[in-house]
Protein backbone atom coordinates (compact mmCIF):
# COMPACT_ATOMS: atom_id res chain seq x y z
CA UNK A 1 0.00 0.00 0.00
CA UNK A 2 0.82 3.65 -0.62
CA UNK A 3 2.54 5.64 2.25
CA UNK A 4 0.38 7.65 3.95
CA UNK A 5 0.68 10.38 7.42
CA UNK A 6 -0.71 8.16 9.93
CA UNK A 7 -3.62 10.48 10.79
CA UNK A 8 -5.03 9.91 7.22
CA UNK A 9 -4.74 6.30 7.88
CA UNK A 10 -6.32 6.44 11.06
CA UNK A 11 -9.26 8.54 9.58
CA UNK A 12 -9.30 6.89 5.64
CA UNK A 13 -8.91 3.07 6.99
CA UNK A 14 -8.46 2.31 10.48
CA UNK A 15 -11.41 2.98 11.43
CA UNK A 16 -10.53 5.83 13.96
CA UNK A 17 -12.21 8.54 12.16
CA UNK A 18 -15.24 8.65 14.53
CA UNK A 19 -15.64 11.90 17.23
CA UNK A 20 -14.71 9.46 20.11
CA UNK A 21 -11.48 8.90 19.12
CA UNK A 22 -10.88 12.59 18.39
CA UNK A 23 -8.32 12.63 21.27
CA UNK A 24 -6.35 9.34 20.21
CA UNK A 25 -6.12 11.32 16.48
CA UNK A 26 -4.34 14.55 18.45
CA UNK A 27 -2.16 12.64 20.55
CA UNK A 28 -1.05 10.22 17.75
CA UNK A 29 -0.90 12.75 15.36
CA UNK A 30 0.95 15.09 17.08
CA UNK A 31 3.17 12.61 18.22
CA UNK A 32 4.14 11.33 14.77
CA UNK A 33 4.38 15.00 13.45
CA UNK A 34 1.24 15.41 11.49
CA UNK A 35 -0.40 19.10 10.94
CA UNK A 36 -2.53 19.65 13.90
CA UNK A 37 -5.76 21.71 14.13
CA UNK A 38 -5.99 24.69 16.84
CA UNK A 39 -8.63 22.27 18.61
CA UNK A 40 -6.02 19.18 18.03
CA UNK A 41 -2.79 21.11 19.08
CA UNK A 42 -4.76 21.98 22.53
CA UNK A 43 -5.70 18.49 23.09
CA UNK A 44 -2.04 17.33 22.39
CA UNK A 45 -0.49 20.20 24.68
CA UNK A 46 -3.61 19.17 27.32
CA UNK A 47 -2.36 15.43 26.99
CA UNK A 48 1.89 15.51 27.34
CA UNK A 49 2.31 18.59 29.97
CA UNK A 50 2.08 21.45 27.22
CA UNK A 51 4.30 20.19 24.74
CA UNK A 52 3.81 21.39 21.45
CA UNK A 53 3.13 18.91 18.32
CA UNK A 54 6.29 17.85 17.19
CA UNK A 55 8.00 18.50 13.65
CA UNK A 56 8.97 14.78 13.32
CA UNK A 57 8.20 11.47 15.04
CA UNK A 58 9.94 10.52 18.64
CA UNK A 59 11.96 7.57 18.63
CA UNK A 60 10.04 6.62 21.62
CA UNK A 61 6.16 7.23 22.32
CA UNK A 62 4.79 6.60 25.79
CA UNK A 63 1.45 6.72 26.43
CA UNK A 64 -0.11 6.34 29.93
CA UNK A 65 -3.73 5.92 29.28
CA UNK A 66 -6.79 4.55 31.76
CA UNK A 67 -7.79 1.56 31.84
CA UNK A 68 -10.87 1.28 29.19
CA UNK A 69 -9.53 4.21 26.90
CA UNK A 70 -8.73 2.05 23.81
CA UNK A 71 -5.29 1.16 24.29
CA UNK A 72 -5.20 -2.00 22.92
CA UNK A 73 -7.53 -0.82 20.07
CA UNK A 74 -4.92 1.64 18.97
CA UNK A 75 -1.89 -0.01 19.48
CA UNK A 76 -2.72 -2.97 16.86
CA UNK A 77 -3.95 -0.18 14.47
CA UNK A 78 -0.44 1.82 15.09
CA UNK A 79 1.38 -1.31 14.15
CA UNK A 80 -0.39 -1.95 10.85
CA UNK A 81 0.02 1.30 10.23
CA UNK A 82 3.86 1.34 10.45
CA UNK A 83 3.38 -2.23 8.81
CA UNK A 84 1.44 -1.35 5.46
CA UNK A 85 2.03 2.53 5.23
CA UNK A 86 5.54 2.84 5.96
CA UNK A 87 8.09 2.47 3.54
CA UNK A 88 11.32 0.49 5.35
CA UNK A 89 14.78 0.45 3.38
CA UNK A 90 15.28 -3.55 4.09
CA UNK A 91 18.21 -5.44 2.13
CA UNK A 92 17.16 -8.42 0.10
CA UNK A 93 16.21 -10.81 1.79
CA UNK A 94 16.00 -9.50 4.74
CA UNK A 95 12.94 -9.69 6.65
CA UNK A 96 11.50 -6.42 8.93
CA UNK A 97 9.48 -7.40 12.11
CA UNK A 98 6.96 -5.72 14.15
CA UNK A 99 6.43 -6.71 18.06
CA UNK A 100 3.30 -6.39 20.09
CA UNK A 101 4.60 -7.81 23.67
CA UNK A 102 2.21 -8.38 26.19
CA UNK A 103 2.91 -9.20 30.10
CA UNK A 104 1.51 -12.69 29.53
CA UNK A 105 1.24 -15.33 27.28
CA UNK A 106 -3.18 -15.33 27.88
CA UNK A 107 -2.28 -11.37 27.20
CA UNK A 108 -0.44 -11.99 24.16
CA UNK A 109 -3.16 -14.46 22.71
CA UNK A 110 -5.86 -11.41 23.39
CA UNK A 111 -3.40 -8.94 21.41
CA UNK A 112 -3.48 -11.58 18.32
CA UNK A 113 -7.38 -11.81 18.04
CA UNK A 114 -7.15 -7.96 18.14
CA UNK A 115 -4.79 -7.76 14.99
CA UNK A 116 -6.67 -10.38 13.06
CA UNK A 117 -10.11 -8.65 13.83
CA UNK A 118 -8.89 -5.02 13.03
CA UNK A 119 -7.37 -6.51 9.68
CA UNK A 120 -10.46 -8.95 8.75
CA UNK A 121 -12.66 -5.68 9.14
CA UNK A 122 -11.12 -3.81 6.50
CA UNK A 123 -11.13 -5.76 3.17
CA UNK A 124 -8.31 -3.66 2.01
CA UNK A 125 -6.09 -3.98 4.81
CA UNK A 126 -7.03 -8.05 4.93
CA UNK A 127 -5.73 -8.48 1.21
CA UNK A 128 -2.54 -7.47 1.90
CA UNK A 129 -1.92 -10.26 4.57
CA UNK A 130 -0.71 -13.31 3.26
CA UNK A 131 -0.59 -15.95 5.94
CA UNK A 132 -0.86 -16.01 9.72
CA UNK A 133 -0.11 -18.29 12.66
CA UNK A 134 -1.08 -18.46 16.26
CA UNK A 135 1.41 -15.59 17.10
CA UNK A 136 2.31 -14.25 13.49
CA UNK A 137 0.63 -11.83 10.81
CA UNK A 138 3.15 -12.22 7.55
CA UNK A 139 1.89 -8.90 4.87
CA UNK A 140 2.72 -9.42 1.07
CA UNK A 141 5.31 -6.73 1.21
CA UNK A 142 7.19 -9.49 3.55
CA UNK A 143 6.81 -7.60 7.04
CA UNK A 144 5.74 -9.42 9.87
CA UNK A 145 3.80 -8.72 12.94
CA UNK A 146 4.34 -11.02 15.83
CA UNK A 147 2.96 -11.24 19.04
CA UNK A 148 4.87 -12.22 21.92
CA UNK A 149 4.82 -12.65 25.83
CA UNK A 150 7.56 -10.49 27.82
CA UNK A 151 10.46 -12.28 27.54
CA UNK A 152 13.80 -10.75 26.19
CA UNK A 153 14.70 -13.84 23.65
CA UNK A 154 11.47 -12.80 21.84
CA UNK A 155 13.28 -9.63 20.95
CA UNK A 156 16.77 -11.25 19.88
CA UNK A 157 17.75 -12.00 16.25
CA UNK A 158 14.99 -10.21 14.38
CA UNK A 159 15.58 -6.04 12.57
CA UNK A 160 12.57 -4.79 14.42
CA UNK A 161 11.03 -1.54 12.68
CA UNK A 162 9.41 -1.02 15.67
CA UNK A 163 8.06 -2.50 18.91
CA UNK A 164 4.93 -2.11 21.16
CA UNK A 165 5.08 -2.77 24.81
CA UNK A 166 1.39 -3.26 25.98
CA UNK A 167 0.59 -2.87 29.86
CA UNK A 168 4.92 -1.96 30.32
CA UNK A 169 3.51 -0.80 34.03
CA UNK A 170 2.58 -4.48 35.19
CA UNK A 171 5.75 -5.55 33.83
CA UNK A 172 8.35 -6.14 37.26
CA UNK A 173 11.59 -4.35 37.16
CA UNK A 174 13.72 -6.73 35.93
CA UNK A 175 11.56 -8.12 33.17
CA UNK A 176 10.90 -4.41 32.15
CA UNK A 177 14.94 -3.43 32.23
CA UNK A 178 15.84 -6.63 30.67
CA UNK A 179 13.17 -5.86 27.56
CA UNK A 180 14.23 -2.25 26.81
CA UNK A 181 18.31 -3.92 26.77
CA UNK A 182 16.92 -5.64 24.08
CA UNK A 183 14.90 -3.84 21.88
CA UNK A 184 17.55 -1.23 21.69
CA UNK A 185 20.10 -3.36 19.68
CA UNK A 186 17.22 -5.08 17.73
CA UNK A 187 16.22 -1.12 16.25
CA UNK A 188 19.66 0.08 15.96
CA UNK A 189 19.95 -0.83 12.11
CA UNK A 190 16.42 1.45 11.54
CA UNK A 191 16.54 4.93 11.95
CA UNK A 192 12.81 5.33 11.75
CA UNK A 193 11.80 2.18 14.37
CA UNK A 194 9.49 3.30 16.72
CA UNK A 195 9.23 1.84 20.31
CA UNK A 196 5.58 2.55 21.66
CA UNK A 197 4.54 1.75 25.86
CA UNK A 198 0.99 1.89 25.86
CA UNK A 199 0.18 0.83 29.64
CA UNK A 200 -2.60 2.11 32.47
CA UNK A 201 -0.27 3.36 35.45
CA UNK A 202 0.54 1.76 38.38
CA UNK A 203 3.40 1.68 40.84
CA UNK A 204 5.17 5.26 40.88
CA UNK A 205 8.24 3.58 41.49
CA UNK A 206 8.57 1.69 38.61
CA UNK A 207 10.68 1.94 35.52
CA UNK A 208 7.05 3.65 33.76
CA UNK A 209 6.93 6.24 36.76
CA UNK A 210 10.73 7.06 36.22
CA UNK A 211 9.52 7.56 32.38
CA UNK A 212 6.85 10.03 33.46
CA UNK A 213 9.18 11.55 36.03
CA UNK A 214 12.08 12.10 33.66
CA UNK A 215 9.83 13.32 29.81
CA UNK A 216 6.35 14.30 30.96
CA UNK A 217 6.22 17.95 29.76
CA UNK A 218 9.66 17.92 28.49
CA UNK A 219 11.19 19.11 25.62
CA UNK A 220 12.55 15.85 24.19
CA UNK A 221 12.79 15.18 20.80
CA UNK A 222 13.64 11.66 21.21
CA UNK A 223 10.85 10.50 23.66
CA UNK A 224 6.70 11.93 24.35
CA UNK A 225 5.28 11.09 27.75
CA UNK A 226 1.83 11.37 27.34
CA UNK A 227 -0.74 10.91 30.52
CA UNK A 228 -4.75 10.79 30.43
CA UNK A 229 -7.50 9.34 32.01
CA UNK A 230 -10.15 7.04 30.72
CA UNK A 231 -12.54 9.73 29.81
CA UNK A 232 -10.37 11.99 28.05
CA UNK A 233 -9.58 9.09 25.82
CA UNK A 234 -13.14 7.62 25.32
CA UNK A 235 -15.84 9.55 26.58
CA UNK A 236 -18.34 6.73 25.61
CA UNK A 237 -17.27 5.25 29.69
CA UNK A 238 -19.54 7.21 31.80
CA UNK A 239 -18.57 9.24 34.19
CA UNK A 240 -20.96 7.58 36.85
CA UNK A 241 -19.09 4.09 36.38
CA UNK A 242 -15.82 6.10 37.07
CA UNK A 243 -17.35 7.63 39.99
CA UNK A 244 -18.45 4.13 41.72
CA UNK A 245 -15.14 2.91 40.37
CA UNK A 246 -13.34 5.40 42.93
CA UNK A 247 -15.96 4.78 45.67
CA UNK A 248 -15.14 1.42 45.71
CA UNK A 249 -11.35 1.59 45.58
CA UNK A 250 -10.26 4.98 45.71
CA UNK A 251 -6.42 4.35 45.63
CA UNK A 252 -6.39 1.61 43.00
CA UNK A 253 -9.04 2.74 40.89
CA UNK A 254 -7.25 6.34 40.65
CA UNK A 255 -4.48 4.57 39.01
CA UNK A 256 -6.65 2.71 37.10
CA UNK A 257 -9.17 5.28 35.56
CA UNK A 258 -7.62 8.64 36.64
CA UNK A 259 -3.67 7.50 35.48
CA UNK A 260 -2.25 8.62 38.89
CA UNK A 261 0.49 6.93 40.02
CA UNK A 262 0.48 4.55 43.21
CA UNK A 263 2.47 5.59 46.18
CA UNK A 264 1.58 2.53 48.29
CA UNK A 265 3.08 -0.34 45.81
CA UNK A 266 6.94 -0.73 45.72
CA UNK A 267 9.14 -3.60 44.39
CA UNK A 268 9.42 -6.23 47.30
CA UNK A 269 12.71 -7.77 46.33
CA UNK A 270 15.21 -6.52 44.22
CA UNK A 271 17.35 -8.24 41.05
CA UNK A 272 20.89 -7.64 42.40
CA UNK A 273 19.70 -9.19 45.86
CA UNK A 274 18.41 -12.13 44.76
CA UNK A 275 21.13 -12.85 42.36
CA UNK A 276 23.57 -12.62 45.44
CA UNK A 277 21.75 -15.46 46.96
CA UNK A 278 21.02 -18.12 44.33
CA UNK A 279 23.50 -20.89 43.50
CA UNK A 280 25.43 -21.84 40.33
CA UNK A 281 24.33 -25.33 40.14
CA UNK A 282 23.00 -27.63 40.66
CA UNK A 283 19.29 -26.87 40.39
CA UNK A 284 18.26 -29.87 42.76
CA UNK A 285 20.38 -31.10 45.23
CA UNK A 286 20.06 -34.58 46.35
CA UNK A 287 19.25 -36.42 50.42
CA UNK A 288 21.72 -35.69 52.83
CA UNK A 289 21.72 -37.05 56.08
CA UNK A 290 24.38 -35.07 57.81
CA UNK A 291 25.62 -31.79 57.08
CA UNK A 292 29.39 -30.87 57.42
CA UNK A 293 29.57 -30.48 61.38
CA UNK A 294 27.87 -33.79 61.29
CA UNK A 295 24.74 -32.73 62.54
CA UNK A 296 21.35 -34.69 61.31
CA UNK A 297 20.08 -33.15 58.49
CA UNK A 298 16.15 -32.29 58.97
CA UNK A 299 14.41 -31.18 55.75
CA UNK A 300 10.84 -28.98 55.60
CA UNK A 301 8.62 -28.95 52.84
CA UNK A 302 5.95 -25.69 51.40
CA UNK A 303 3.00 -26.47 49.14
CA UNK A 304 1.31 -23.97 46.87
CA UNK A 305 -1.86 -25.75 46.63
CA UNK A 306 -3.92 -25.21 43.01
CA UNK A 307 -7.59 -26.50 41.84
CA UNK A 308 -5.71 -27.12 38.76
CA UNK A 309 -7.09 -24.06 36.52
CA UNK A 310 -5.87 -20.79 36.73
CA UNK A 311 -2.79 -21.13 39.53
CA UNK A 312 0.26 -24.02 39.28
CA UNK A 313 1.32 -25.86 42.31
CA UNK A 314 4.52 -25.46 43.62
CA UNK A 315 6.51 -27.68 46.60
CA UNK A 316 9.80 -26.69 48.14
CA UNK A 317 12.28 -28.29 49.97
CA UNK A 318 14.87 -26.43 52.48
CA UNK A 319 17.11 -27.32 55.74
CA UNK A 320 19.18 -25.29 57.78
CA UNK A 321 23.20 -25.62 57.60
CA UNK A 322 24.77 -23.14 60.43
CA UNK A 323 23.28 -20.35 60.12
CA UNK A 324 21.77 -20.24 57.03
CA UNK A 325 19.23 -21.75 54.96
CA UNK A 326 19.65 -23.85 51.87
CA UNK A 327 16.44 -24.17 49.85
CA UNK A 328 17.58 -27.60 47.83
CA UNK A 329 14.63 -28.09 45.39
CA UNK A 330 11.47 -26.69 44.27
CA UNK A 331 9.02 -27.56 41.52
CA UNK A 332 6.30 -26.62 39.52
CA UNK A 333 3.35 -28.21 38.14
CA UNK A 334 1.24 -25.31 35.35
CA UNK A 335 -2.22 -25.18 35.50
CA UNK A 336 -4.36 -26.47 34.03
CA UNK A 337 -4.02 -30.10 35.49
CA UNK A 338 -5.42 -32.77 37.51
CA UNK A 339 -5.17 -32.39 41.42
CA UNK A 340 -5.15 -35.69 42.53
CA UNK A 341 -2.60 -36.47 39.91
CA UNK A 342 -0.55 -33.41 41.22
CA UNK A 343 -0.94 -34.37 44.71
CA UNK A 344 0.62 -37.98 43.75
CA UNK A 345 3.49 -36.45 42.41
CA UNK A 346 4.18 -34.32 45.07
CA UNK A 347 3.80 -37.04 47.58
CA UNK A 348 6.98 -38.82 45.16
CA UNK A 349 8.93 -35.56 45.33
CA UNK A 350 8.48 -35.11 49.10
CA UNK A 351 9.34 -39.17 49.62
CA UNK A 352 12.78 -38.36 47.69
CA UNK A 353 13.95 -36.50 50.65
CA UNK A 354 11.99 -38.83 53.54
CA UNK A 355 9.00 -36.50 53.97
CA UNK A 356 5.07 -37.66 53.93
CA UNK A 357 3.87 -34.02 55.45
CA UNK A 358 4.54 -30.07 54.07
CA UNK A 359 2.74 -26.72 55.25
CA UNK A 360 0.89 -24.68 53.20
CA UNK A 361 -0.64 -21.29 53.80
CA UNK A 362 -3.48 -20.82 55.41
CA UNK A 363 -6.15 -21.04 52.09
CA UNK A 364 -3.96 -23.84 50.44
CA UNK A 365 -4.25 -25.83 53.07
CA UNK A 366 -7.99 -25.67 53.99
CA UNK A 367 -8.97 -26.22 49.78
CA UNK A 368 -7.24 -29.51 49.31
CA UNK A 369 -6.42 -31.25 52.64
CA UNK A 370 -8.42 -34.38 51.65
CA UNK A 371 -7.23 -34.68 48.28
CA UNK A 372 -3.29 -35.04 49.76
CA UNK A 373 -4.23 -36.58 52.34
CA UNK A 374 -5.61 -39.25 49.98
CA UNK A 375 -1.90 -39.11 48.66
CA UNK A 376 -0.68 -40.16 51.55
CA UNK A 377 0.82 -35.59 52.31
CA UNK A 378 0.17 -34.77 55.77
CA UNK A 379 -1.17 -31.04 54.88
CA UNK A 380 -0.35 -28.79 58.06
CA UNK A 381 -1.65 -25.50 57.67
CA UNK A 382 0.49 -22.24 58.16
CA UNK A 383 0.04 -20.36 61.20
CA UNK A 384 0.75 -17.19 59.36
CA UNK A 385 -0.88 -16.04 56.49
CA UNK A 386 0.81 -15.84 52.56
CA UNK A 387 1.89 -12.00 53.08
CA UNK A 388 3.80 -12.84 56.93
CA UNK A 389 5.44 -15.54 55.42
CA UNK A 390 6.71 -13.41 53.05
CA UNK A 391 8.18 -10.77 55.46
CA UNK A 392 9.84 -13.44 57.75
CA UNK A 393 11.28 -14.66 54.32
CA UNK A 394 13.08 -11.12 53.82
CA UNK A 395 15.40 -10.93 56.71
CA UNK A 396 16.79 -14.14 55.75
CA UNK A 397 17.81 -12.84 52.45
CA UNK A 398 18.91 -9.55 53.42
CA UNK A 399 21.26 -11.20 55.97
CA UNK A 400 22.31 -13.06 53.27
CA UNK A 401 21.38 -16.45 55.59
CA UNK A 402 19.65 -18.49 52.79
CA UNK A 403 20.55 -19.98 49.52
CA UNK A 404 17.98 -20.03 46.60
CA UNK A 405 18.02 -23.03 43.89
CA UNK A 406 19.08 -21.33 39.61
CA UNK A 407 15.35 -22.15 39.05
CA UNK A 408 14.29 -19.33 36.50
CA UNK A 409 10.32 -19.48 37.40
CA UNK A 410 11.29 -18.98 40.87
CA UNK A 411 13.53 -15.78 40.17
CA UNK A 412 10.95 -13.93 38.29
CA UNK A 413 8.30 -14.53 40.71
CA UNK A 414 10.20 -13.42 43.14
CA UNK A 415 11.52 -10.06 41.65
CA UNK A 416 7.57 -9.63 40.67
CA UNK A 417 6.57 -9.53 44.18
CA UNK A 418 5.03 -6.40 45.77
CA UNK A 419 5.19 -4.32 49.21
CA UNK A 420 1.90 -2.32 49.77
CA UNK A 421 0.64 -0.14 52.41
CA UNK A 422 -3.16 -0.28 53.56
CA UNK A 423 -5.15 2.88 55.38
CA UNK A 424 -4.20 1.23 58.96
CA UNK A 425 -0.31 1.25 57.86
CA UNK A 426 -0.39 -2.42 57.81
CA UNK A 427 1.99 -3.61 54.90
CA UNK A 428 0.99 -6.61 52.48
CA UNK A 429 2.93 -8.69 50.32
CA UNK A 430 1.51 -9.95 47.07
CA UNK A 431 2.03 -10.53 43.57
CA UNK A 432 1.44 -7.93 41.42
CA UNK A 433 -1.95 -7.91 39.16
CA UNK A 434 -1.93 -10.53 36.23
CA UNK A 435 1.26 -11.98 37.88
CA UNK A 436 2.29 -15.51 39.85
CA UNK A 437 3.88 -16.37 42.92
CA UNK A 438 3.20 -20.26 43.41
CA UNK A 439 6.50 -20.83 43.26
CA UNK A 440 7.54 -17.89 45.76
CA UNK A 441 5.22 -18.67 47.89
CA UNK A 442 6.15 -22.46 48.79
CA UNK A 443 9.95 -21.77 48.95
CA UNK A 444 9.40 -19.13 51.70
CA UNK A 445 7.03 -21.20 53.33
CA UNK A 446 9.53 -24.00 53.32
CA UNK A 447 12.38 -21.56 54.34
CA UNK A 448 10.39 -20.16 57.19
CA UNK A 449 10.08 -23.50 58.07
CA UNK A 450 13.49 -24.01 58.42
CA UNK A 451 14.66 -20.63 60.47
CA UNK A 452 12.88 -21.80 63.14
CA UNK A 453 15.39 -24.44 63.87
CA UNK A 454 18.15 -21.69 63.55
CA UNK A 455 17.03 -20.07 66.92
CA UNK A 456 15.40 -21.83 70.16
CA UNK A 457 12.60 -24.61 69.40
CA UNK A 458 9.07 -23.15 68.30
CA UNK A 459 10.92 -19.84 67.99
CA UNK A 460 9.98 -17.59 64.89
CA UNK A 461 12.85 -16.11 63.09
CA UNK A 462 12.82 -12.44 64.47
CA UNK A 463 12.06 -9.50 62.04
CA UNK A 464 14.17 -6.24 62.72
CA UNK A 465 12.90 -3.37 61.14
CA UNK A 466 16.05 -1.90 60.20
CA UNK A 467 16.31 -4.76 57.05
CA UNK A 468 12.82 -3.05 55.49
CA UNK A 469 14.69 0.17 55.27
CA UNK A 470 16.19 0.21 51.62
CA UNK A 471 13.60 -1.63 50.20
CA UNK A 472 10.46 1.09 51.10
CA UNK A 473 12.92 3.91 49.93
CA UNK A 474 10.46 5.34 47.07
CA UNK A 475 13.63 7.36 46.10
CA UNK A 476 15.89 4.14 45.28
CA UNK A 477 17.07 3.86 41.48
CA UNK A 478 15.43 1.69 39.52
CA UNK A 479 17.77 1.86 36.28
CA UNK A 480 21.52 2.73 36.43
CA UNK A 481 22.17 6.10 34.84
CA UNK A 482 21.95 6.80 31.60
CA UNK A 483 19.57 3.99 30.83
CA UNK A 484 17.45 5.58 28.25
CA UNK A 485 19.63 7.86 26.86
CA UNK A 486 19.81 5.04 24.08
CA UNK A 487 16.21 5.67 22.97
């Protein structure tokens, strides 16, 4: 197809020439450096902290939009568009991709029916593909649109004209960092690639709230921050759903609807800290029955119980050595499964290291005590709920007294873990939204487990608050310096 400025495509054959997406045609616009109306220029000023339309396209295009306000609408449309209107100077042969990457792979599946539905709408648009797979739109002019879940490899080995990160904000830290290392090298070769976040807010300390700290309203050629709520973007959403919205959940719903940053999340666990504390090799180690002062070694075991449909199951295994903890296994089993086939397998895992019993939290163990104990698993429930467990697991790692299995799963759920504050001042520990922490979860059960036997008997490992310091710091780095100055 013919080049076009994208704000002709949008109107001509993307079907965003309606007067509700009047806003999404100034910010876009403006942002690829289209002629703006007075009304349009206002909009675009209104929408990235009084910046003026720029004179050519940013290299980078954040946009920090409320939940409901047609993000992932736009984004597939912005894609084609640099897909089919675009010319790219590409060297025989040589084949010019186009990422959509979503936080998960049930995310990344959504993304896909989106592309296929905005390009079967438009007969034009749907001549010019010529095949597709599950994750994969190939166009006749041989560029490719691919859809893929946040992992760095997805970004390796391809020239990428451009990139779209969808909901960057409920990415953790490390996956985030790890993704924008990549995609720098991967558009170096294209002059005109385009990296776009599209993402609600959430945590302010995050690598999307440094973005917004560091280019809203600033005069960057290189990068737009752009920040609105769900009604400036679509004001089909009526204001009386956003108003109940915000009576139901003020704080998170603000983020949500009203793209204000949360103050009460903060990264639990950070990369460098957990690196310090996992192993080489090997990923499992094997029975013991004395350590090396020749005491008798005595091993504890955490479940993360699952009904087998959305959540995995996890089990960990951990003993004390000295002073310090040594988780020696943990496993996984995806959902969906079978339970009581689960449960069996656990019950093998657990009999590798002479165990018949493990504790799991408080909720695991109350939904499937019968079916393990059918297995032959004594089930002994927590006495502390998920988020406690969690915050007797941190002084153990900050104190460097515990040693963590190189099991990949376990290192990303960990880093994706979250410290928030509630109205009383009571602090939680959780997952973050869309996110996992089976795995977590039964290692520090199994860990916790274990410190007790560091100190007197039946005595809980004692939490100082001095170790939460660093971590609650809202002012901590999150990238080294002079991260973006590639994009």
């Amino acid at each position: 197809m013919k080049p076009l400025p994208i704000l002709t495509a949008f109107k001509k054959v993307l079907g965003l020439g309606g007067p509700t997406w009047a806003a999404w045609r100034a910010l876009v616009g403006g942002a690829f450096g289209c002629a703006l109306t007075p009304d349009e220029a206002a909009v675009f000023r209104e929408l990235t902290g009084g910046r003026e339309p720029l004179s050519l396209p940013a290299r980078m295009l954040v946009f920090a939009i409320g939940r409901r306000g047609g993000k992932d609408y736009v984004a597939v449309r912005i894609l084609i568009y640099l897909a089919l209107f675009v010319s790219w100077p590409l060297a025989a042969g040589e084949v010019g991709a186009l990422l959509l990457i979503a936080v998960t792979k049930e995310q990344a599946q959504v993304a896909m029916r989106y592309l296929v539905g905005a390009l079967e709408s438009v007969p034009a648009l749907w001549q010019e593909v010529a095949s597709t797979t599950n994750d994969t739109v190939v166009f006749r002019n041989g560029i490719e649109i691919r859809i893929a879940a946040a992992d760095k490899a997805s970004v390796r080995g391809v020239t990428l004209l451009g990139a779209c990160l969808d909901e960057f904000a409920f990415l953790n830290n490390y996956q985030a960092t790890e993704l924008l290392r990549a995609l720098g090298p991967a558009m170096a070769t294209q002059p005109n690639a385009r990296l776009v976040i599209i993402s609600s807010v959430y945590a302010a300390n995050s690598p999307l709230g440094e973005l917004y700290r560091r280019h809203f309203g600033t005069d960057d050629p290189h990068t737009l921050f752009a920040l609105a709520t769900t009604r400036q973007m679509n004001p089909n959403i009526p204001q009386s759903f956003i108003d109940e919205e915000l009576a139901r959940d003020p704080v998170g719903n603000s983020a949500e609807y009203l793209s204000i940053f949360r103050s009460d999340v903060a990264e639990f666990i950070d990369q460098s800290l957990v690196d310090s504390l996992t192993r080489s090799e090997p990923r499992e180690l094997p029975r013991q029955r004395t350590t090396r002062d020749g005491s008798n070694v005595i091993y504890y075991a955490g479940l993360d119980v699952s009904g087998g449909r959305g959540d995995a199951a996890a089990c960990a295994i951990a003993h004390v050595e000295g002073d310090r903890v040594v988780v020696d296994a943990c496993r996984r089993w995806g959902a969906p499964h079978d339970p009581k086939v689960v449960a069996a397998q656990v019950a093998d895992f657990l009999a590798t290291y002479g165990l018949s019993a493990a504790t799991g939290d408080t909720y695991g163990a109350g939904l499937a005590r019968s079916i393990y104990n059918d297995a032959g698993i004594e089930l002994i429930a927590a006495e502390m709920v998920r988020s406690d467990i969690y915050l007797r697991l941190l002084p153990l790692m900050t104190t460097a007294r515990i040693e963590l299995p190189p099991e990949p799963i376990l290192r990303v759920e960990l880093l994706g873990l979250e410290r928030r504050s509630g109205r009383n001042g009571k602090e939680s520990i959780d997952h973050r939204p869309g996110g996992h922490d089976d795995l977590a979860n039964s290692v520090a059960i199994a860990a916790v487990c274990a410190s007790r036997a560091m100190g007197k008997p039946g005595e809980a490992f004692v939490i100082r608050n001095e170790f939460f310091d660093d971590y609650a710091n809202p002012e901590r780095g999150i990238l080294p310096r002079g991260f973006w100055d590639g994009f």
